[in-house]
Protein backbone atom coordinates (compact mmCIF):
# COMPACT_ATOMS: atom_id res chain seq x y z
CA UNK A 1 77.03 98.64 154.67
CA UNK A 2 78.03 96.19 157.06
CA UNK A 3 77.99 92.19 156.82
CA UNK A 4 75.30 92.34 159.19
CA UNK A 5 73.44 94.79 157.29
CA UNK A 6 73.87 93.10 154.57
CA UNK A 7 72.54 90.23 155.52
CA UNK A 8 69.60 91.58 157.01
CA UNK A 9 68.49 93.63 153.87
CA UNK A 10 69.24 90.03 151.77
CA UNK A 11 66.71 88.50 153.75
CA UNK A 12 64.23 90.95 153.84
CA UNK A 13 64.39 90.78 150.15
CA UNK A 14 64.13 87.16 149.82
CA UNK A 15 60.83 86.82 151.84
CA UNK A 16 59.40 89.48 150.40
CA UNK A 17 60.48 86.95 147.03
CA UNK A 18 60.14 84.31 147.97
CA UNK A 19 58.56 83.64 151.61
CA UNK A 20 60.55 81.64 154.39
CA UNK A 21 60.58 78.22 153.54
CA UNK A 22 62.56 79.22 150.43
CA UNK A 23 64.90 81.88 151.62
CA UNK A 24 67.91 79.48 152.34
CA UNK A 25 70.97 80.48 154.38
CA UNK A 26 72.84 79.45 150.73
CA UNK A 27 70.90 82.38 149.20
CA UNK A 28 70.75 84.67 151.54
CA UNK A 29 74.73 84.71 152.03
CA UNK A 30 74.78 84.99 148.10
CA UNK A 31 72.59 87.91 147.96
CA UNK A 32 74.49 89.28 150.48
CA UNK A 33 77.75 88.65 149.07
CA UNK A 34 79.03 87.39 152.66
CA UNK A 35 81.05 84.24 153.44
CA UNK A 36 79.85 81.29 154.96
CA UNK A 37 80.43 81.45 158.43
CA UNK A 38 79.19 85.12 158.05
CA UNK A 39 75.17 84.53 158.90
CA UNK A 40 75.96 82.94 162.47
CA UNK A 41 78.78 85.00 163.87
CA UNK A 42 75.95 87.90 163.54
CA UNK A 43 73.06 85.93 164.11
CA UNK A 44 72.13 82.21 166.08
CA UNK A 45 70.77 81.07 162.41
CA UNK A 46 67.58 81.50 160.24
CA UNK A 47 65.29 82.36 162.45
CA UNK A 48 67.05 84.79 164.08
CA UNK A 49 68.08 86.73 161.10
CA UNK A 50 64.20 86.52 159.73
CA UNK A 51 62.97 88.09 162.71
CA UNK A 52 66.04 90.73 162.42
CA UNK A 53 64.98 91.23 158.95
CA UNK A 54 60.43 91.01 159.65
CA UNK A 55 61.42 93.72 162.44
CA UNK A 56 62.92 96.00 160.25
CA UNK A 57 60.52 95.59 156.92
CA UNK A 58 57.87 96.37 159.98
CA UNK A 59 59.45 99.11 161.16
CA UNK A 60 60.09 101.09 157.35
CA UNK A 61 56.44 99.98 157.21
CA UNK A 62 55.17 102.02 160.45
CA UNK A 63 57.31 104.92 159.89
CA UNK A 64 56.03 105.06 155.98
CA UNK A 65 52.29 104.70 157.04
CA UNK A 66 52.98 107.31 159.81
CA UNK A 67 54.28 109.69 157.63
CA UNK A 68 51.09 109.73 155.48
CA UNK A 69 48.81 109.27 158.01
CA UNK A 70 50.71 112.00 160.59
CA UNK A 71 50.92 114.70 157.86
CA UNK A 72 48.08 117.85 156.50
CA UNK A 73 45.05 117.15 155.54
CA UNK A 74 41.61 116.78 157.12
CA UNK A 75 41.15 112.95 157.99
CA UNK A 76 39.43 112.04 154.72
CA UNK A 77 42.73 113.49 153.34
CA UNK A 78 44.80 111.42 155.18
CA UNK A 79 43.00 108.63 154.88
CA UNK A 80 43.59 109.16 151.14
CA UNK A 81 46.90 109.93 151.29
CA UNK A 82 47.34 106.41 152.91
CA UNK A 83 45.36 104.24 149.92
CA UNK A 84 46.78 106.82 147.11
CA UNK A 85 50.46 106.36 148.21
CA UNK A 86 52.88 105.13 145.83
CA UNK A 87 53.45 101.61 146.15
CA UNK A 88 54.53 98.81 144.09
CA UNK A 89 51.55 97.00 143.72
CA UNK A 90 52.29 94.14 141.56
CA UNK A 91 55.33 93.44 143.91
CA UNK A 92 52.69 93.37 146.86
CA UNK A 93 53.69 94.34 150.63
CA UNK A 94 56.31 92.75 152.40
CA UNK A 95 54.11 92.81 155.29
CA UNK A 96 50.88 91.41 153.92
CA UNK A 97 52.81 88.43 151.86
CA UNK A 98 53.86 87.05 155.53
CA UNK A 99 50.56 86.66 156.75
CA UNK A 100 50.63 84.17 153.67
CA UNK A 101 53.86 82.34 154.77
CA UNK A 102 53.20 79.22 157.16
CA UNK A 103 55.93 79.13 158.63
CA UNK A 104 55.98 82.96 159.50
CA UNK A 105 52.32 82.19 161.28
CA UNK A 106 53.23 78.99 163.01
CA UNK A 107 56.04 81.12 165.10
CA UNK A 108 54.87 82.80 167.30
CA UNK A 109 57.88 85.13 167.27
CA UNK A 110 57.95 85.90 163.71
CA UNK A 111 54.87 86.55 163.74
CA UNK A 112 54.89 89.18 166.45
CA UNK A 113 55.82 92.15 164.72
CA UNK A 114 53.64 91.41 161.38
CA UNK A 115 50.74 91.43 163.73
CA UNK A 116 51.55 94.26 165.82
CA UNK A 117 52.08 96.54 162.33
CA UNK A 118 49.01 95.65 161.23
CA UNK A 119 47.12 96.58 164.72
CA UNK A 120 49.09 99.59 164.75
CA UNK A 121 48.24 100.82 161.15
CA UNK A 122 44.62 99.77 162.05
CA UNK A 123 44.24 101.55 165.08
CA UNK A 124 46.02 104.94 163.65
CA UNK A 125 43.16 104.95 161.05
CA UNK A 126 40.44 103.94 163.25
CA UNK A 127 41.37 107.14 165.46
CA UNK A 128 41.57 109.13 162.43
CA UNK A 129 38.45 108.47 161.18
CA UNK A 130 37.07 108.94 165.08
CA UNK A 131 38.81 112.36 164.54
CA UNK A 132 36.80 112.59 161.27
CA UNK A 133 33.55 112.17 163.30
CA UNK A 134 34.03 114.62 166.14
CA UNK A 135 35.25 117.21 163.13
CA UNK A 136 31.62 115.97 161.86
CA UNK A 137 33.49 115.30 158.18
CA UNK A 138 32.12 111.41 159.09
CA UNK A 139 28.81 110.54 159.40
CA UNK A 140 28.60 109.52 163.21
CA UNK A 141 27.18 106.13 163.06
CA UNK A 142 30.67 105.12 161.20
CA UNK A 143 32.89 103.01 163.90
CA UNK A 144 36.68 103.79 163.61
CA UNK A 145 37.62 100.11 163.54
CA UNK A 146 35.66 98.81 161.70
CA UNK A 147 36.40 101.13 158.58
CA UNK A 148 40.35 100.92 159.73
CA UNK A 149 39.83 97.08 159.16
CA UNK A 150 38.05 98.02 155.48
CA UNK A 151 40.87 100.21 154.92
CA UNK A 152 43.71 97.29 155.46
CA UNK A 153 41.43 94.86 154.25
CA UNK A 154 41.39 96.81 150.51
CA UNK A 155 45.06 98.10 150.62
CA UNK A 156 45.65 93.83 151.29
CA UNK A 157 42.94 92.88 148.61
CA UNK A 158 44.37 94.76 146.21
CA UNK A 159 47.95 93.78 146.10
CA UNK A 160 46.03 90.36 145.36
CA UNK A 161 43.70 91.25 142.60
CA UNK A 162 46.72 93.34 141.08
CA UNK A 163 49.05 90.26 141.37
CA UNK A 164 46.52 87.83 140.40
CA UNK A 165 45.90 90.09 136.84
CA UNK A 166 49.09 91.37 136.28
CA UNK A 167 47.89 95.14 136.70
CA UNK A 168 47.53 98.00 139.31
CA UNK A 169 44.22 98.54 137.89
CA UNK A 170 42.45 96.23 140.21
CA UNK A 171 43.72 98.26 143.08
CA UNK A 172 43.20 101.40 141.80
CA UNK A 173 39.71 100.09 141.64
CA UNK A 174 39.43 99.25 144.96
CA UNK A 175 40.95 102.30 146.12
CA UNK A 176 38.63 104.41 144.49
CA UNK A 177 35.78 102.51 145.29
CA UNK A 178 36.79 102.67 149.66
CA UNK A 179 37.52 106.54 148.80
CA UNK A 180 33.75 107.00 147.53
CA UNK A 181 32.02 105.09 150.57
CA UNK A 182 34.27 107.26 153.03
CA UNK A 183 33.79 110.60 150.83
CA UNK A 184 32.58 113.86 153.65
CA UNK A 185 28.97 114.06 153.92
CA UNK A 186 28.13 117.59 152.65
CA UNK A 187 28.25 120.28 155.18
C-alpha cells in the first residue's frame, strides 16, 4: 500500500474512532507508519486528507448498500437484505458518526459527500419501495421517501441504542420491528 494510501485508510479509521477534532496529524502519521513530512507532500493538510478519507468511507458505503439493494429479491427482500446485512453495530457507521462530528457539519466540504450518501441510499430505497407498489407487494398509500427516511432513520437509531447498551440487541429490535410494518400485504 502506498504512503498515500496509507494515510488515507489511517484517517478513515481515526474518525470513525475518534471524530475530527481528535484525529491529529501526530496520530494519523503514527497509524500510518509514515514520516513527518509524509501527510503534506500527498495532501495540503488535515482537511484535505479528511475529505480524501470521508470520500472514500462514502464511496465503500454506496457500493456496499448497492450491492444489497441492486441484487434478487422482490423489494421487501431487498429492503431486508439492506437492514439484515452484517454490520458491526456496536462499532456504529462511519458515515452516521460524522453527522455527529461538528466540525465535519460546519464544512461545508466535508460534509458534502456524508450528505450526498445518505440522499443516495435514501432515494435507492424510496424507488424500491415505489417498485414495491407498482408490483402491488406495498400497500399504495405508502410514499417511497418517506419509508426510505424510516429505513435510514432505524439503521442510524440503532447503531445508537446498540452503542448506548453495549448490545446488537437493540438493533436487531428495531430491525425487526421496520421489517413487520413493511411486511407484503397478502395477495
Amino acid at each position: 500500500m502506498s504512503t498515500s494510501e496509507r494515510l488515507i485508510e489511517s484517517t478513515r479509521e481515526l474518525l470513525w474512532e475518534r471524530g475530527y477534532v481528535g484525529t491529529s496529524p501526530k496520530a494519523i502519521l503514527e497509524r500510518a507508519d509514515a514520516g513527518q513530512g509524509s501527510m503534506y507532500h500527498h495532501f495540503k493538510g488535515k482537511p484535505d486528507l479528511a475529505l480524501a478519507a470521508i470520500r472514500r468511507t462514502a464511496e465503500e458505503m454506496r457500493a456496499t448498500a448497492e450491492g444489497v439493494l441492486d441484487g434478487p429479491g422482490t423489494p421487501y427482500e431487498r429492503v431486508e437484505a439492506y437492514l439484515r446485512r452484517e454490520r458491526d453495530v456496536l462499532r456504529g457507521c462511519p458515515i452516521g458518526r460524522l453527522t455527529m462530528d461538528p466540525d465535519v457539519i460546519a464544512s461545508d466540504e466535508l460534509r458534502a459527500p456524508v450528505e450526498e450518501t445518505l440522499d443516495w441510499i435514501r432515494g435507492r430505497i424510496a424507488g424500491i419501495v415505489e417498485e414495491g407498489k407498482e408490483q402491488g407487494q406495498f400497500v399504495p398509500s405508502l410514499d417511497g421517501e418517506e419509508i426510505a427516511a424510516a429505513v435510514v432513520a432505524t439503521v442510524q437509531g440503532g447503531y445508537v441504542l446498540a452503542r448506548a447498551s453495549g448490545s446488537p440487541t437493540a438493533f436487531d429490535a428495531g430491525v425487526r420491528g421496520l421489517l413487520s410494518l413493511l411486511a407484503p400485504r397478502p395477495a
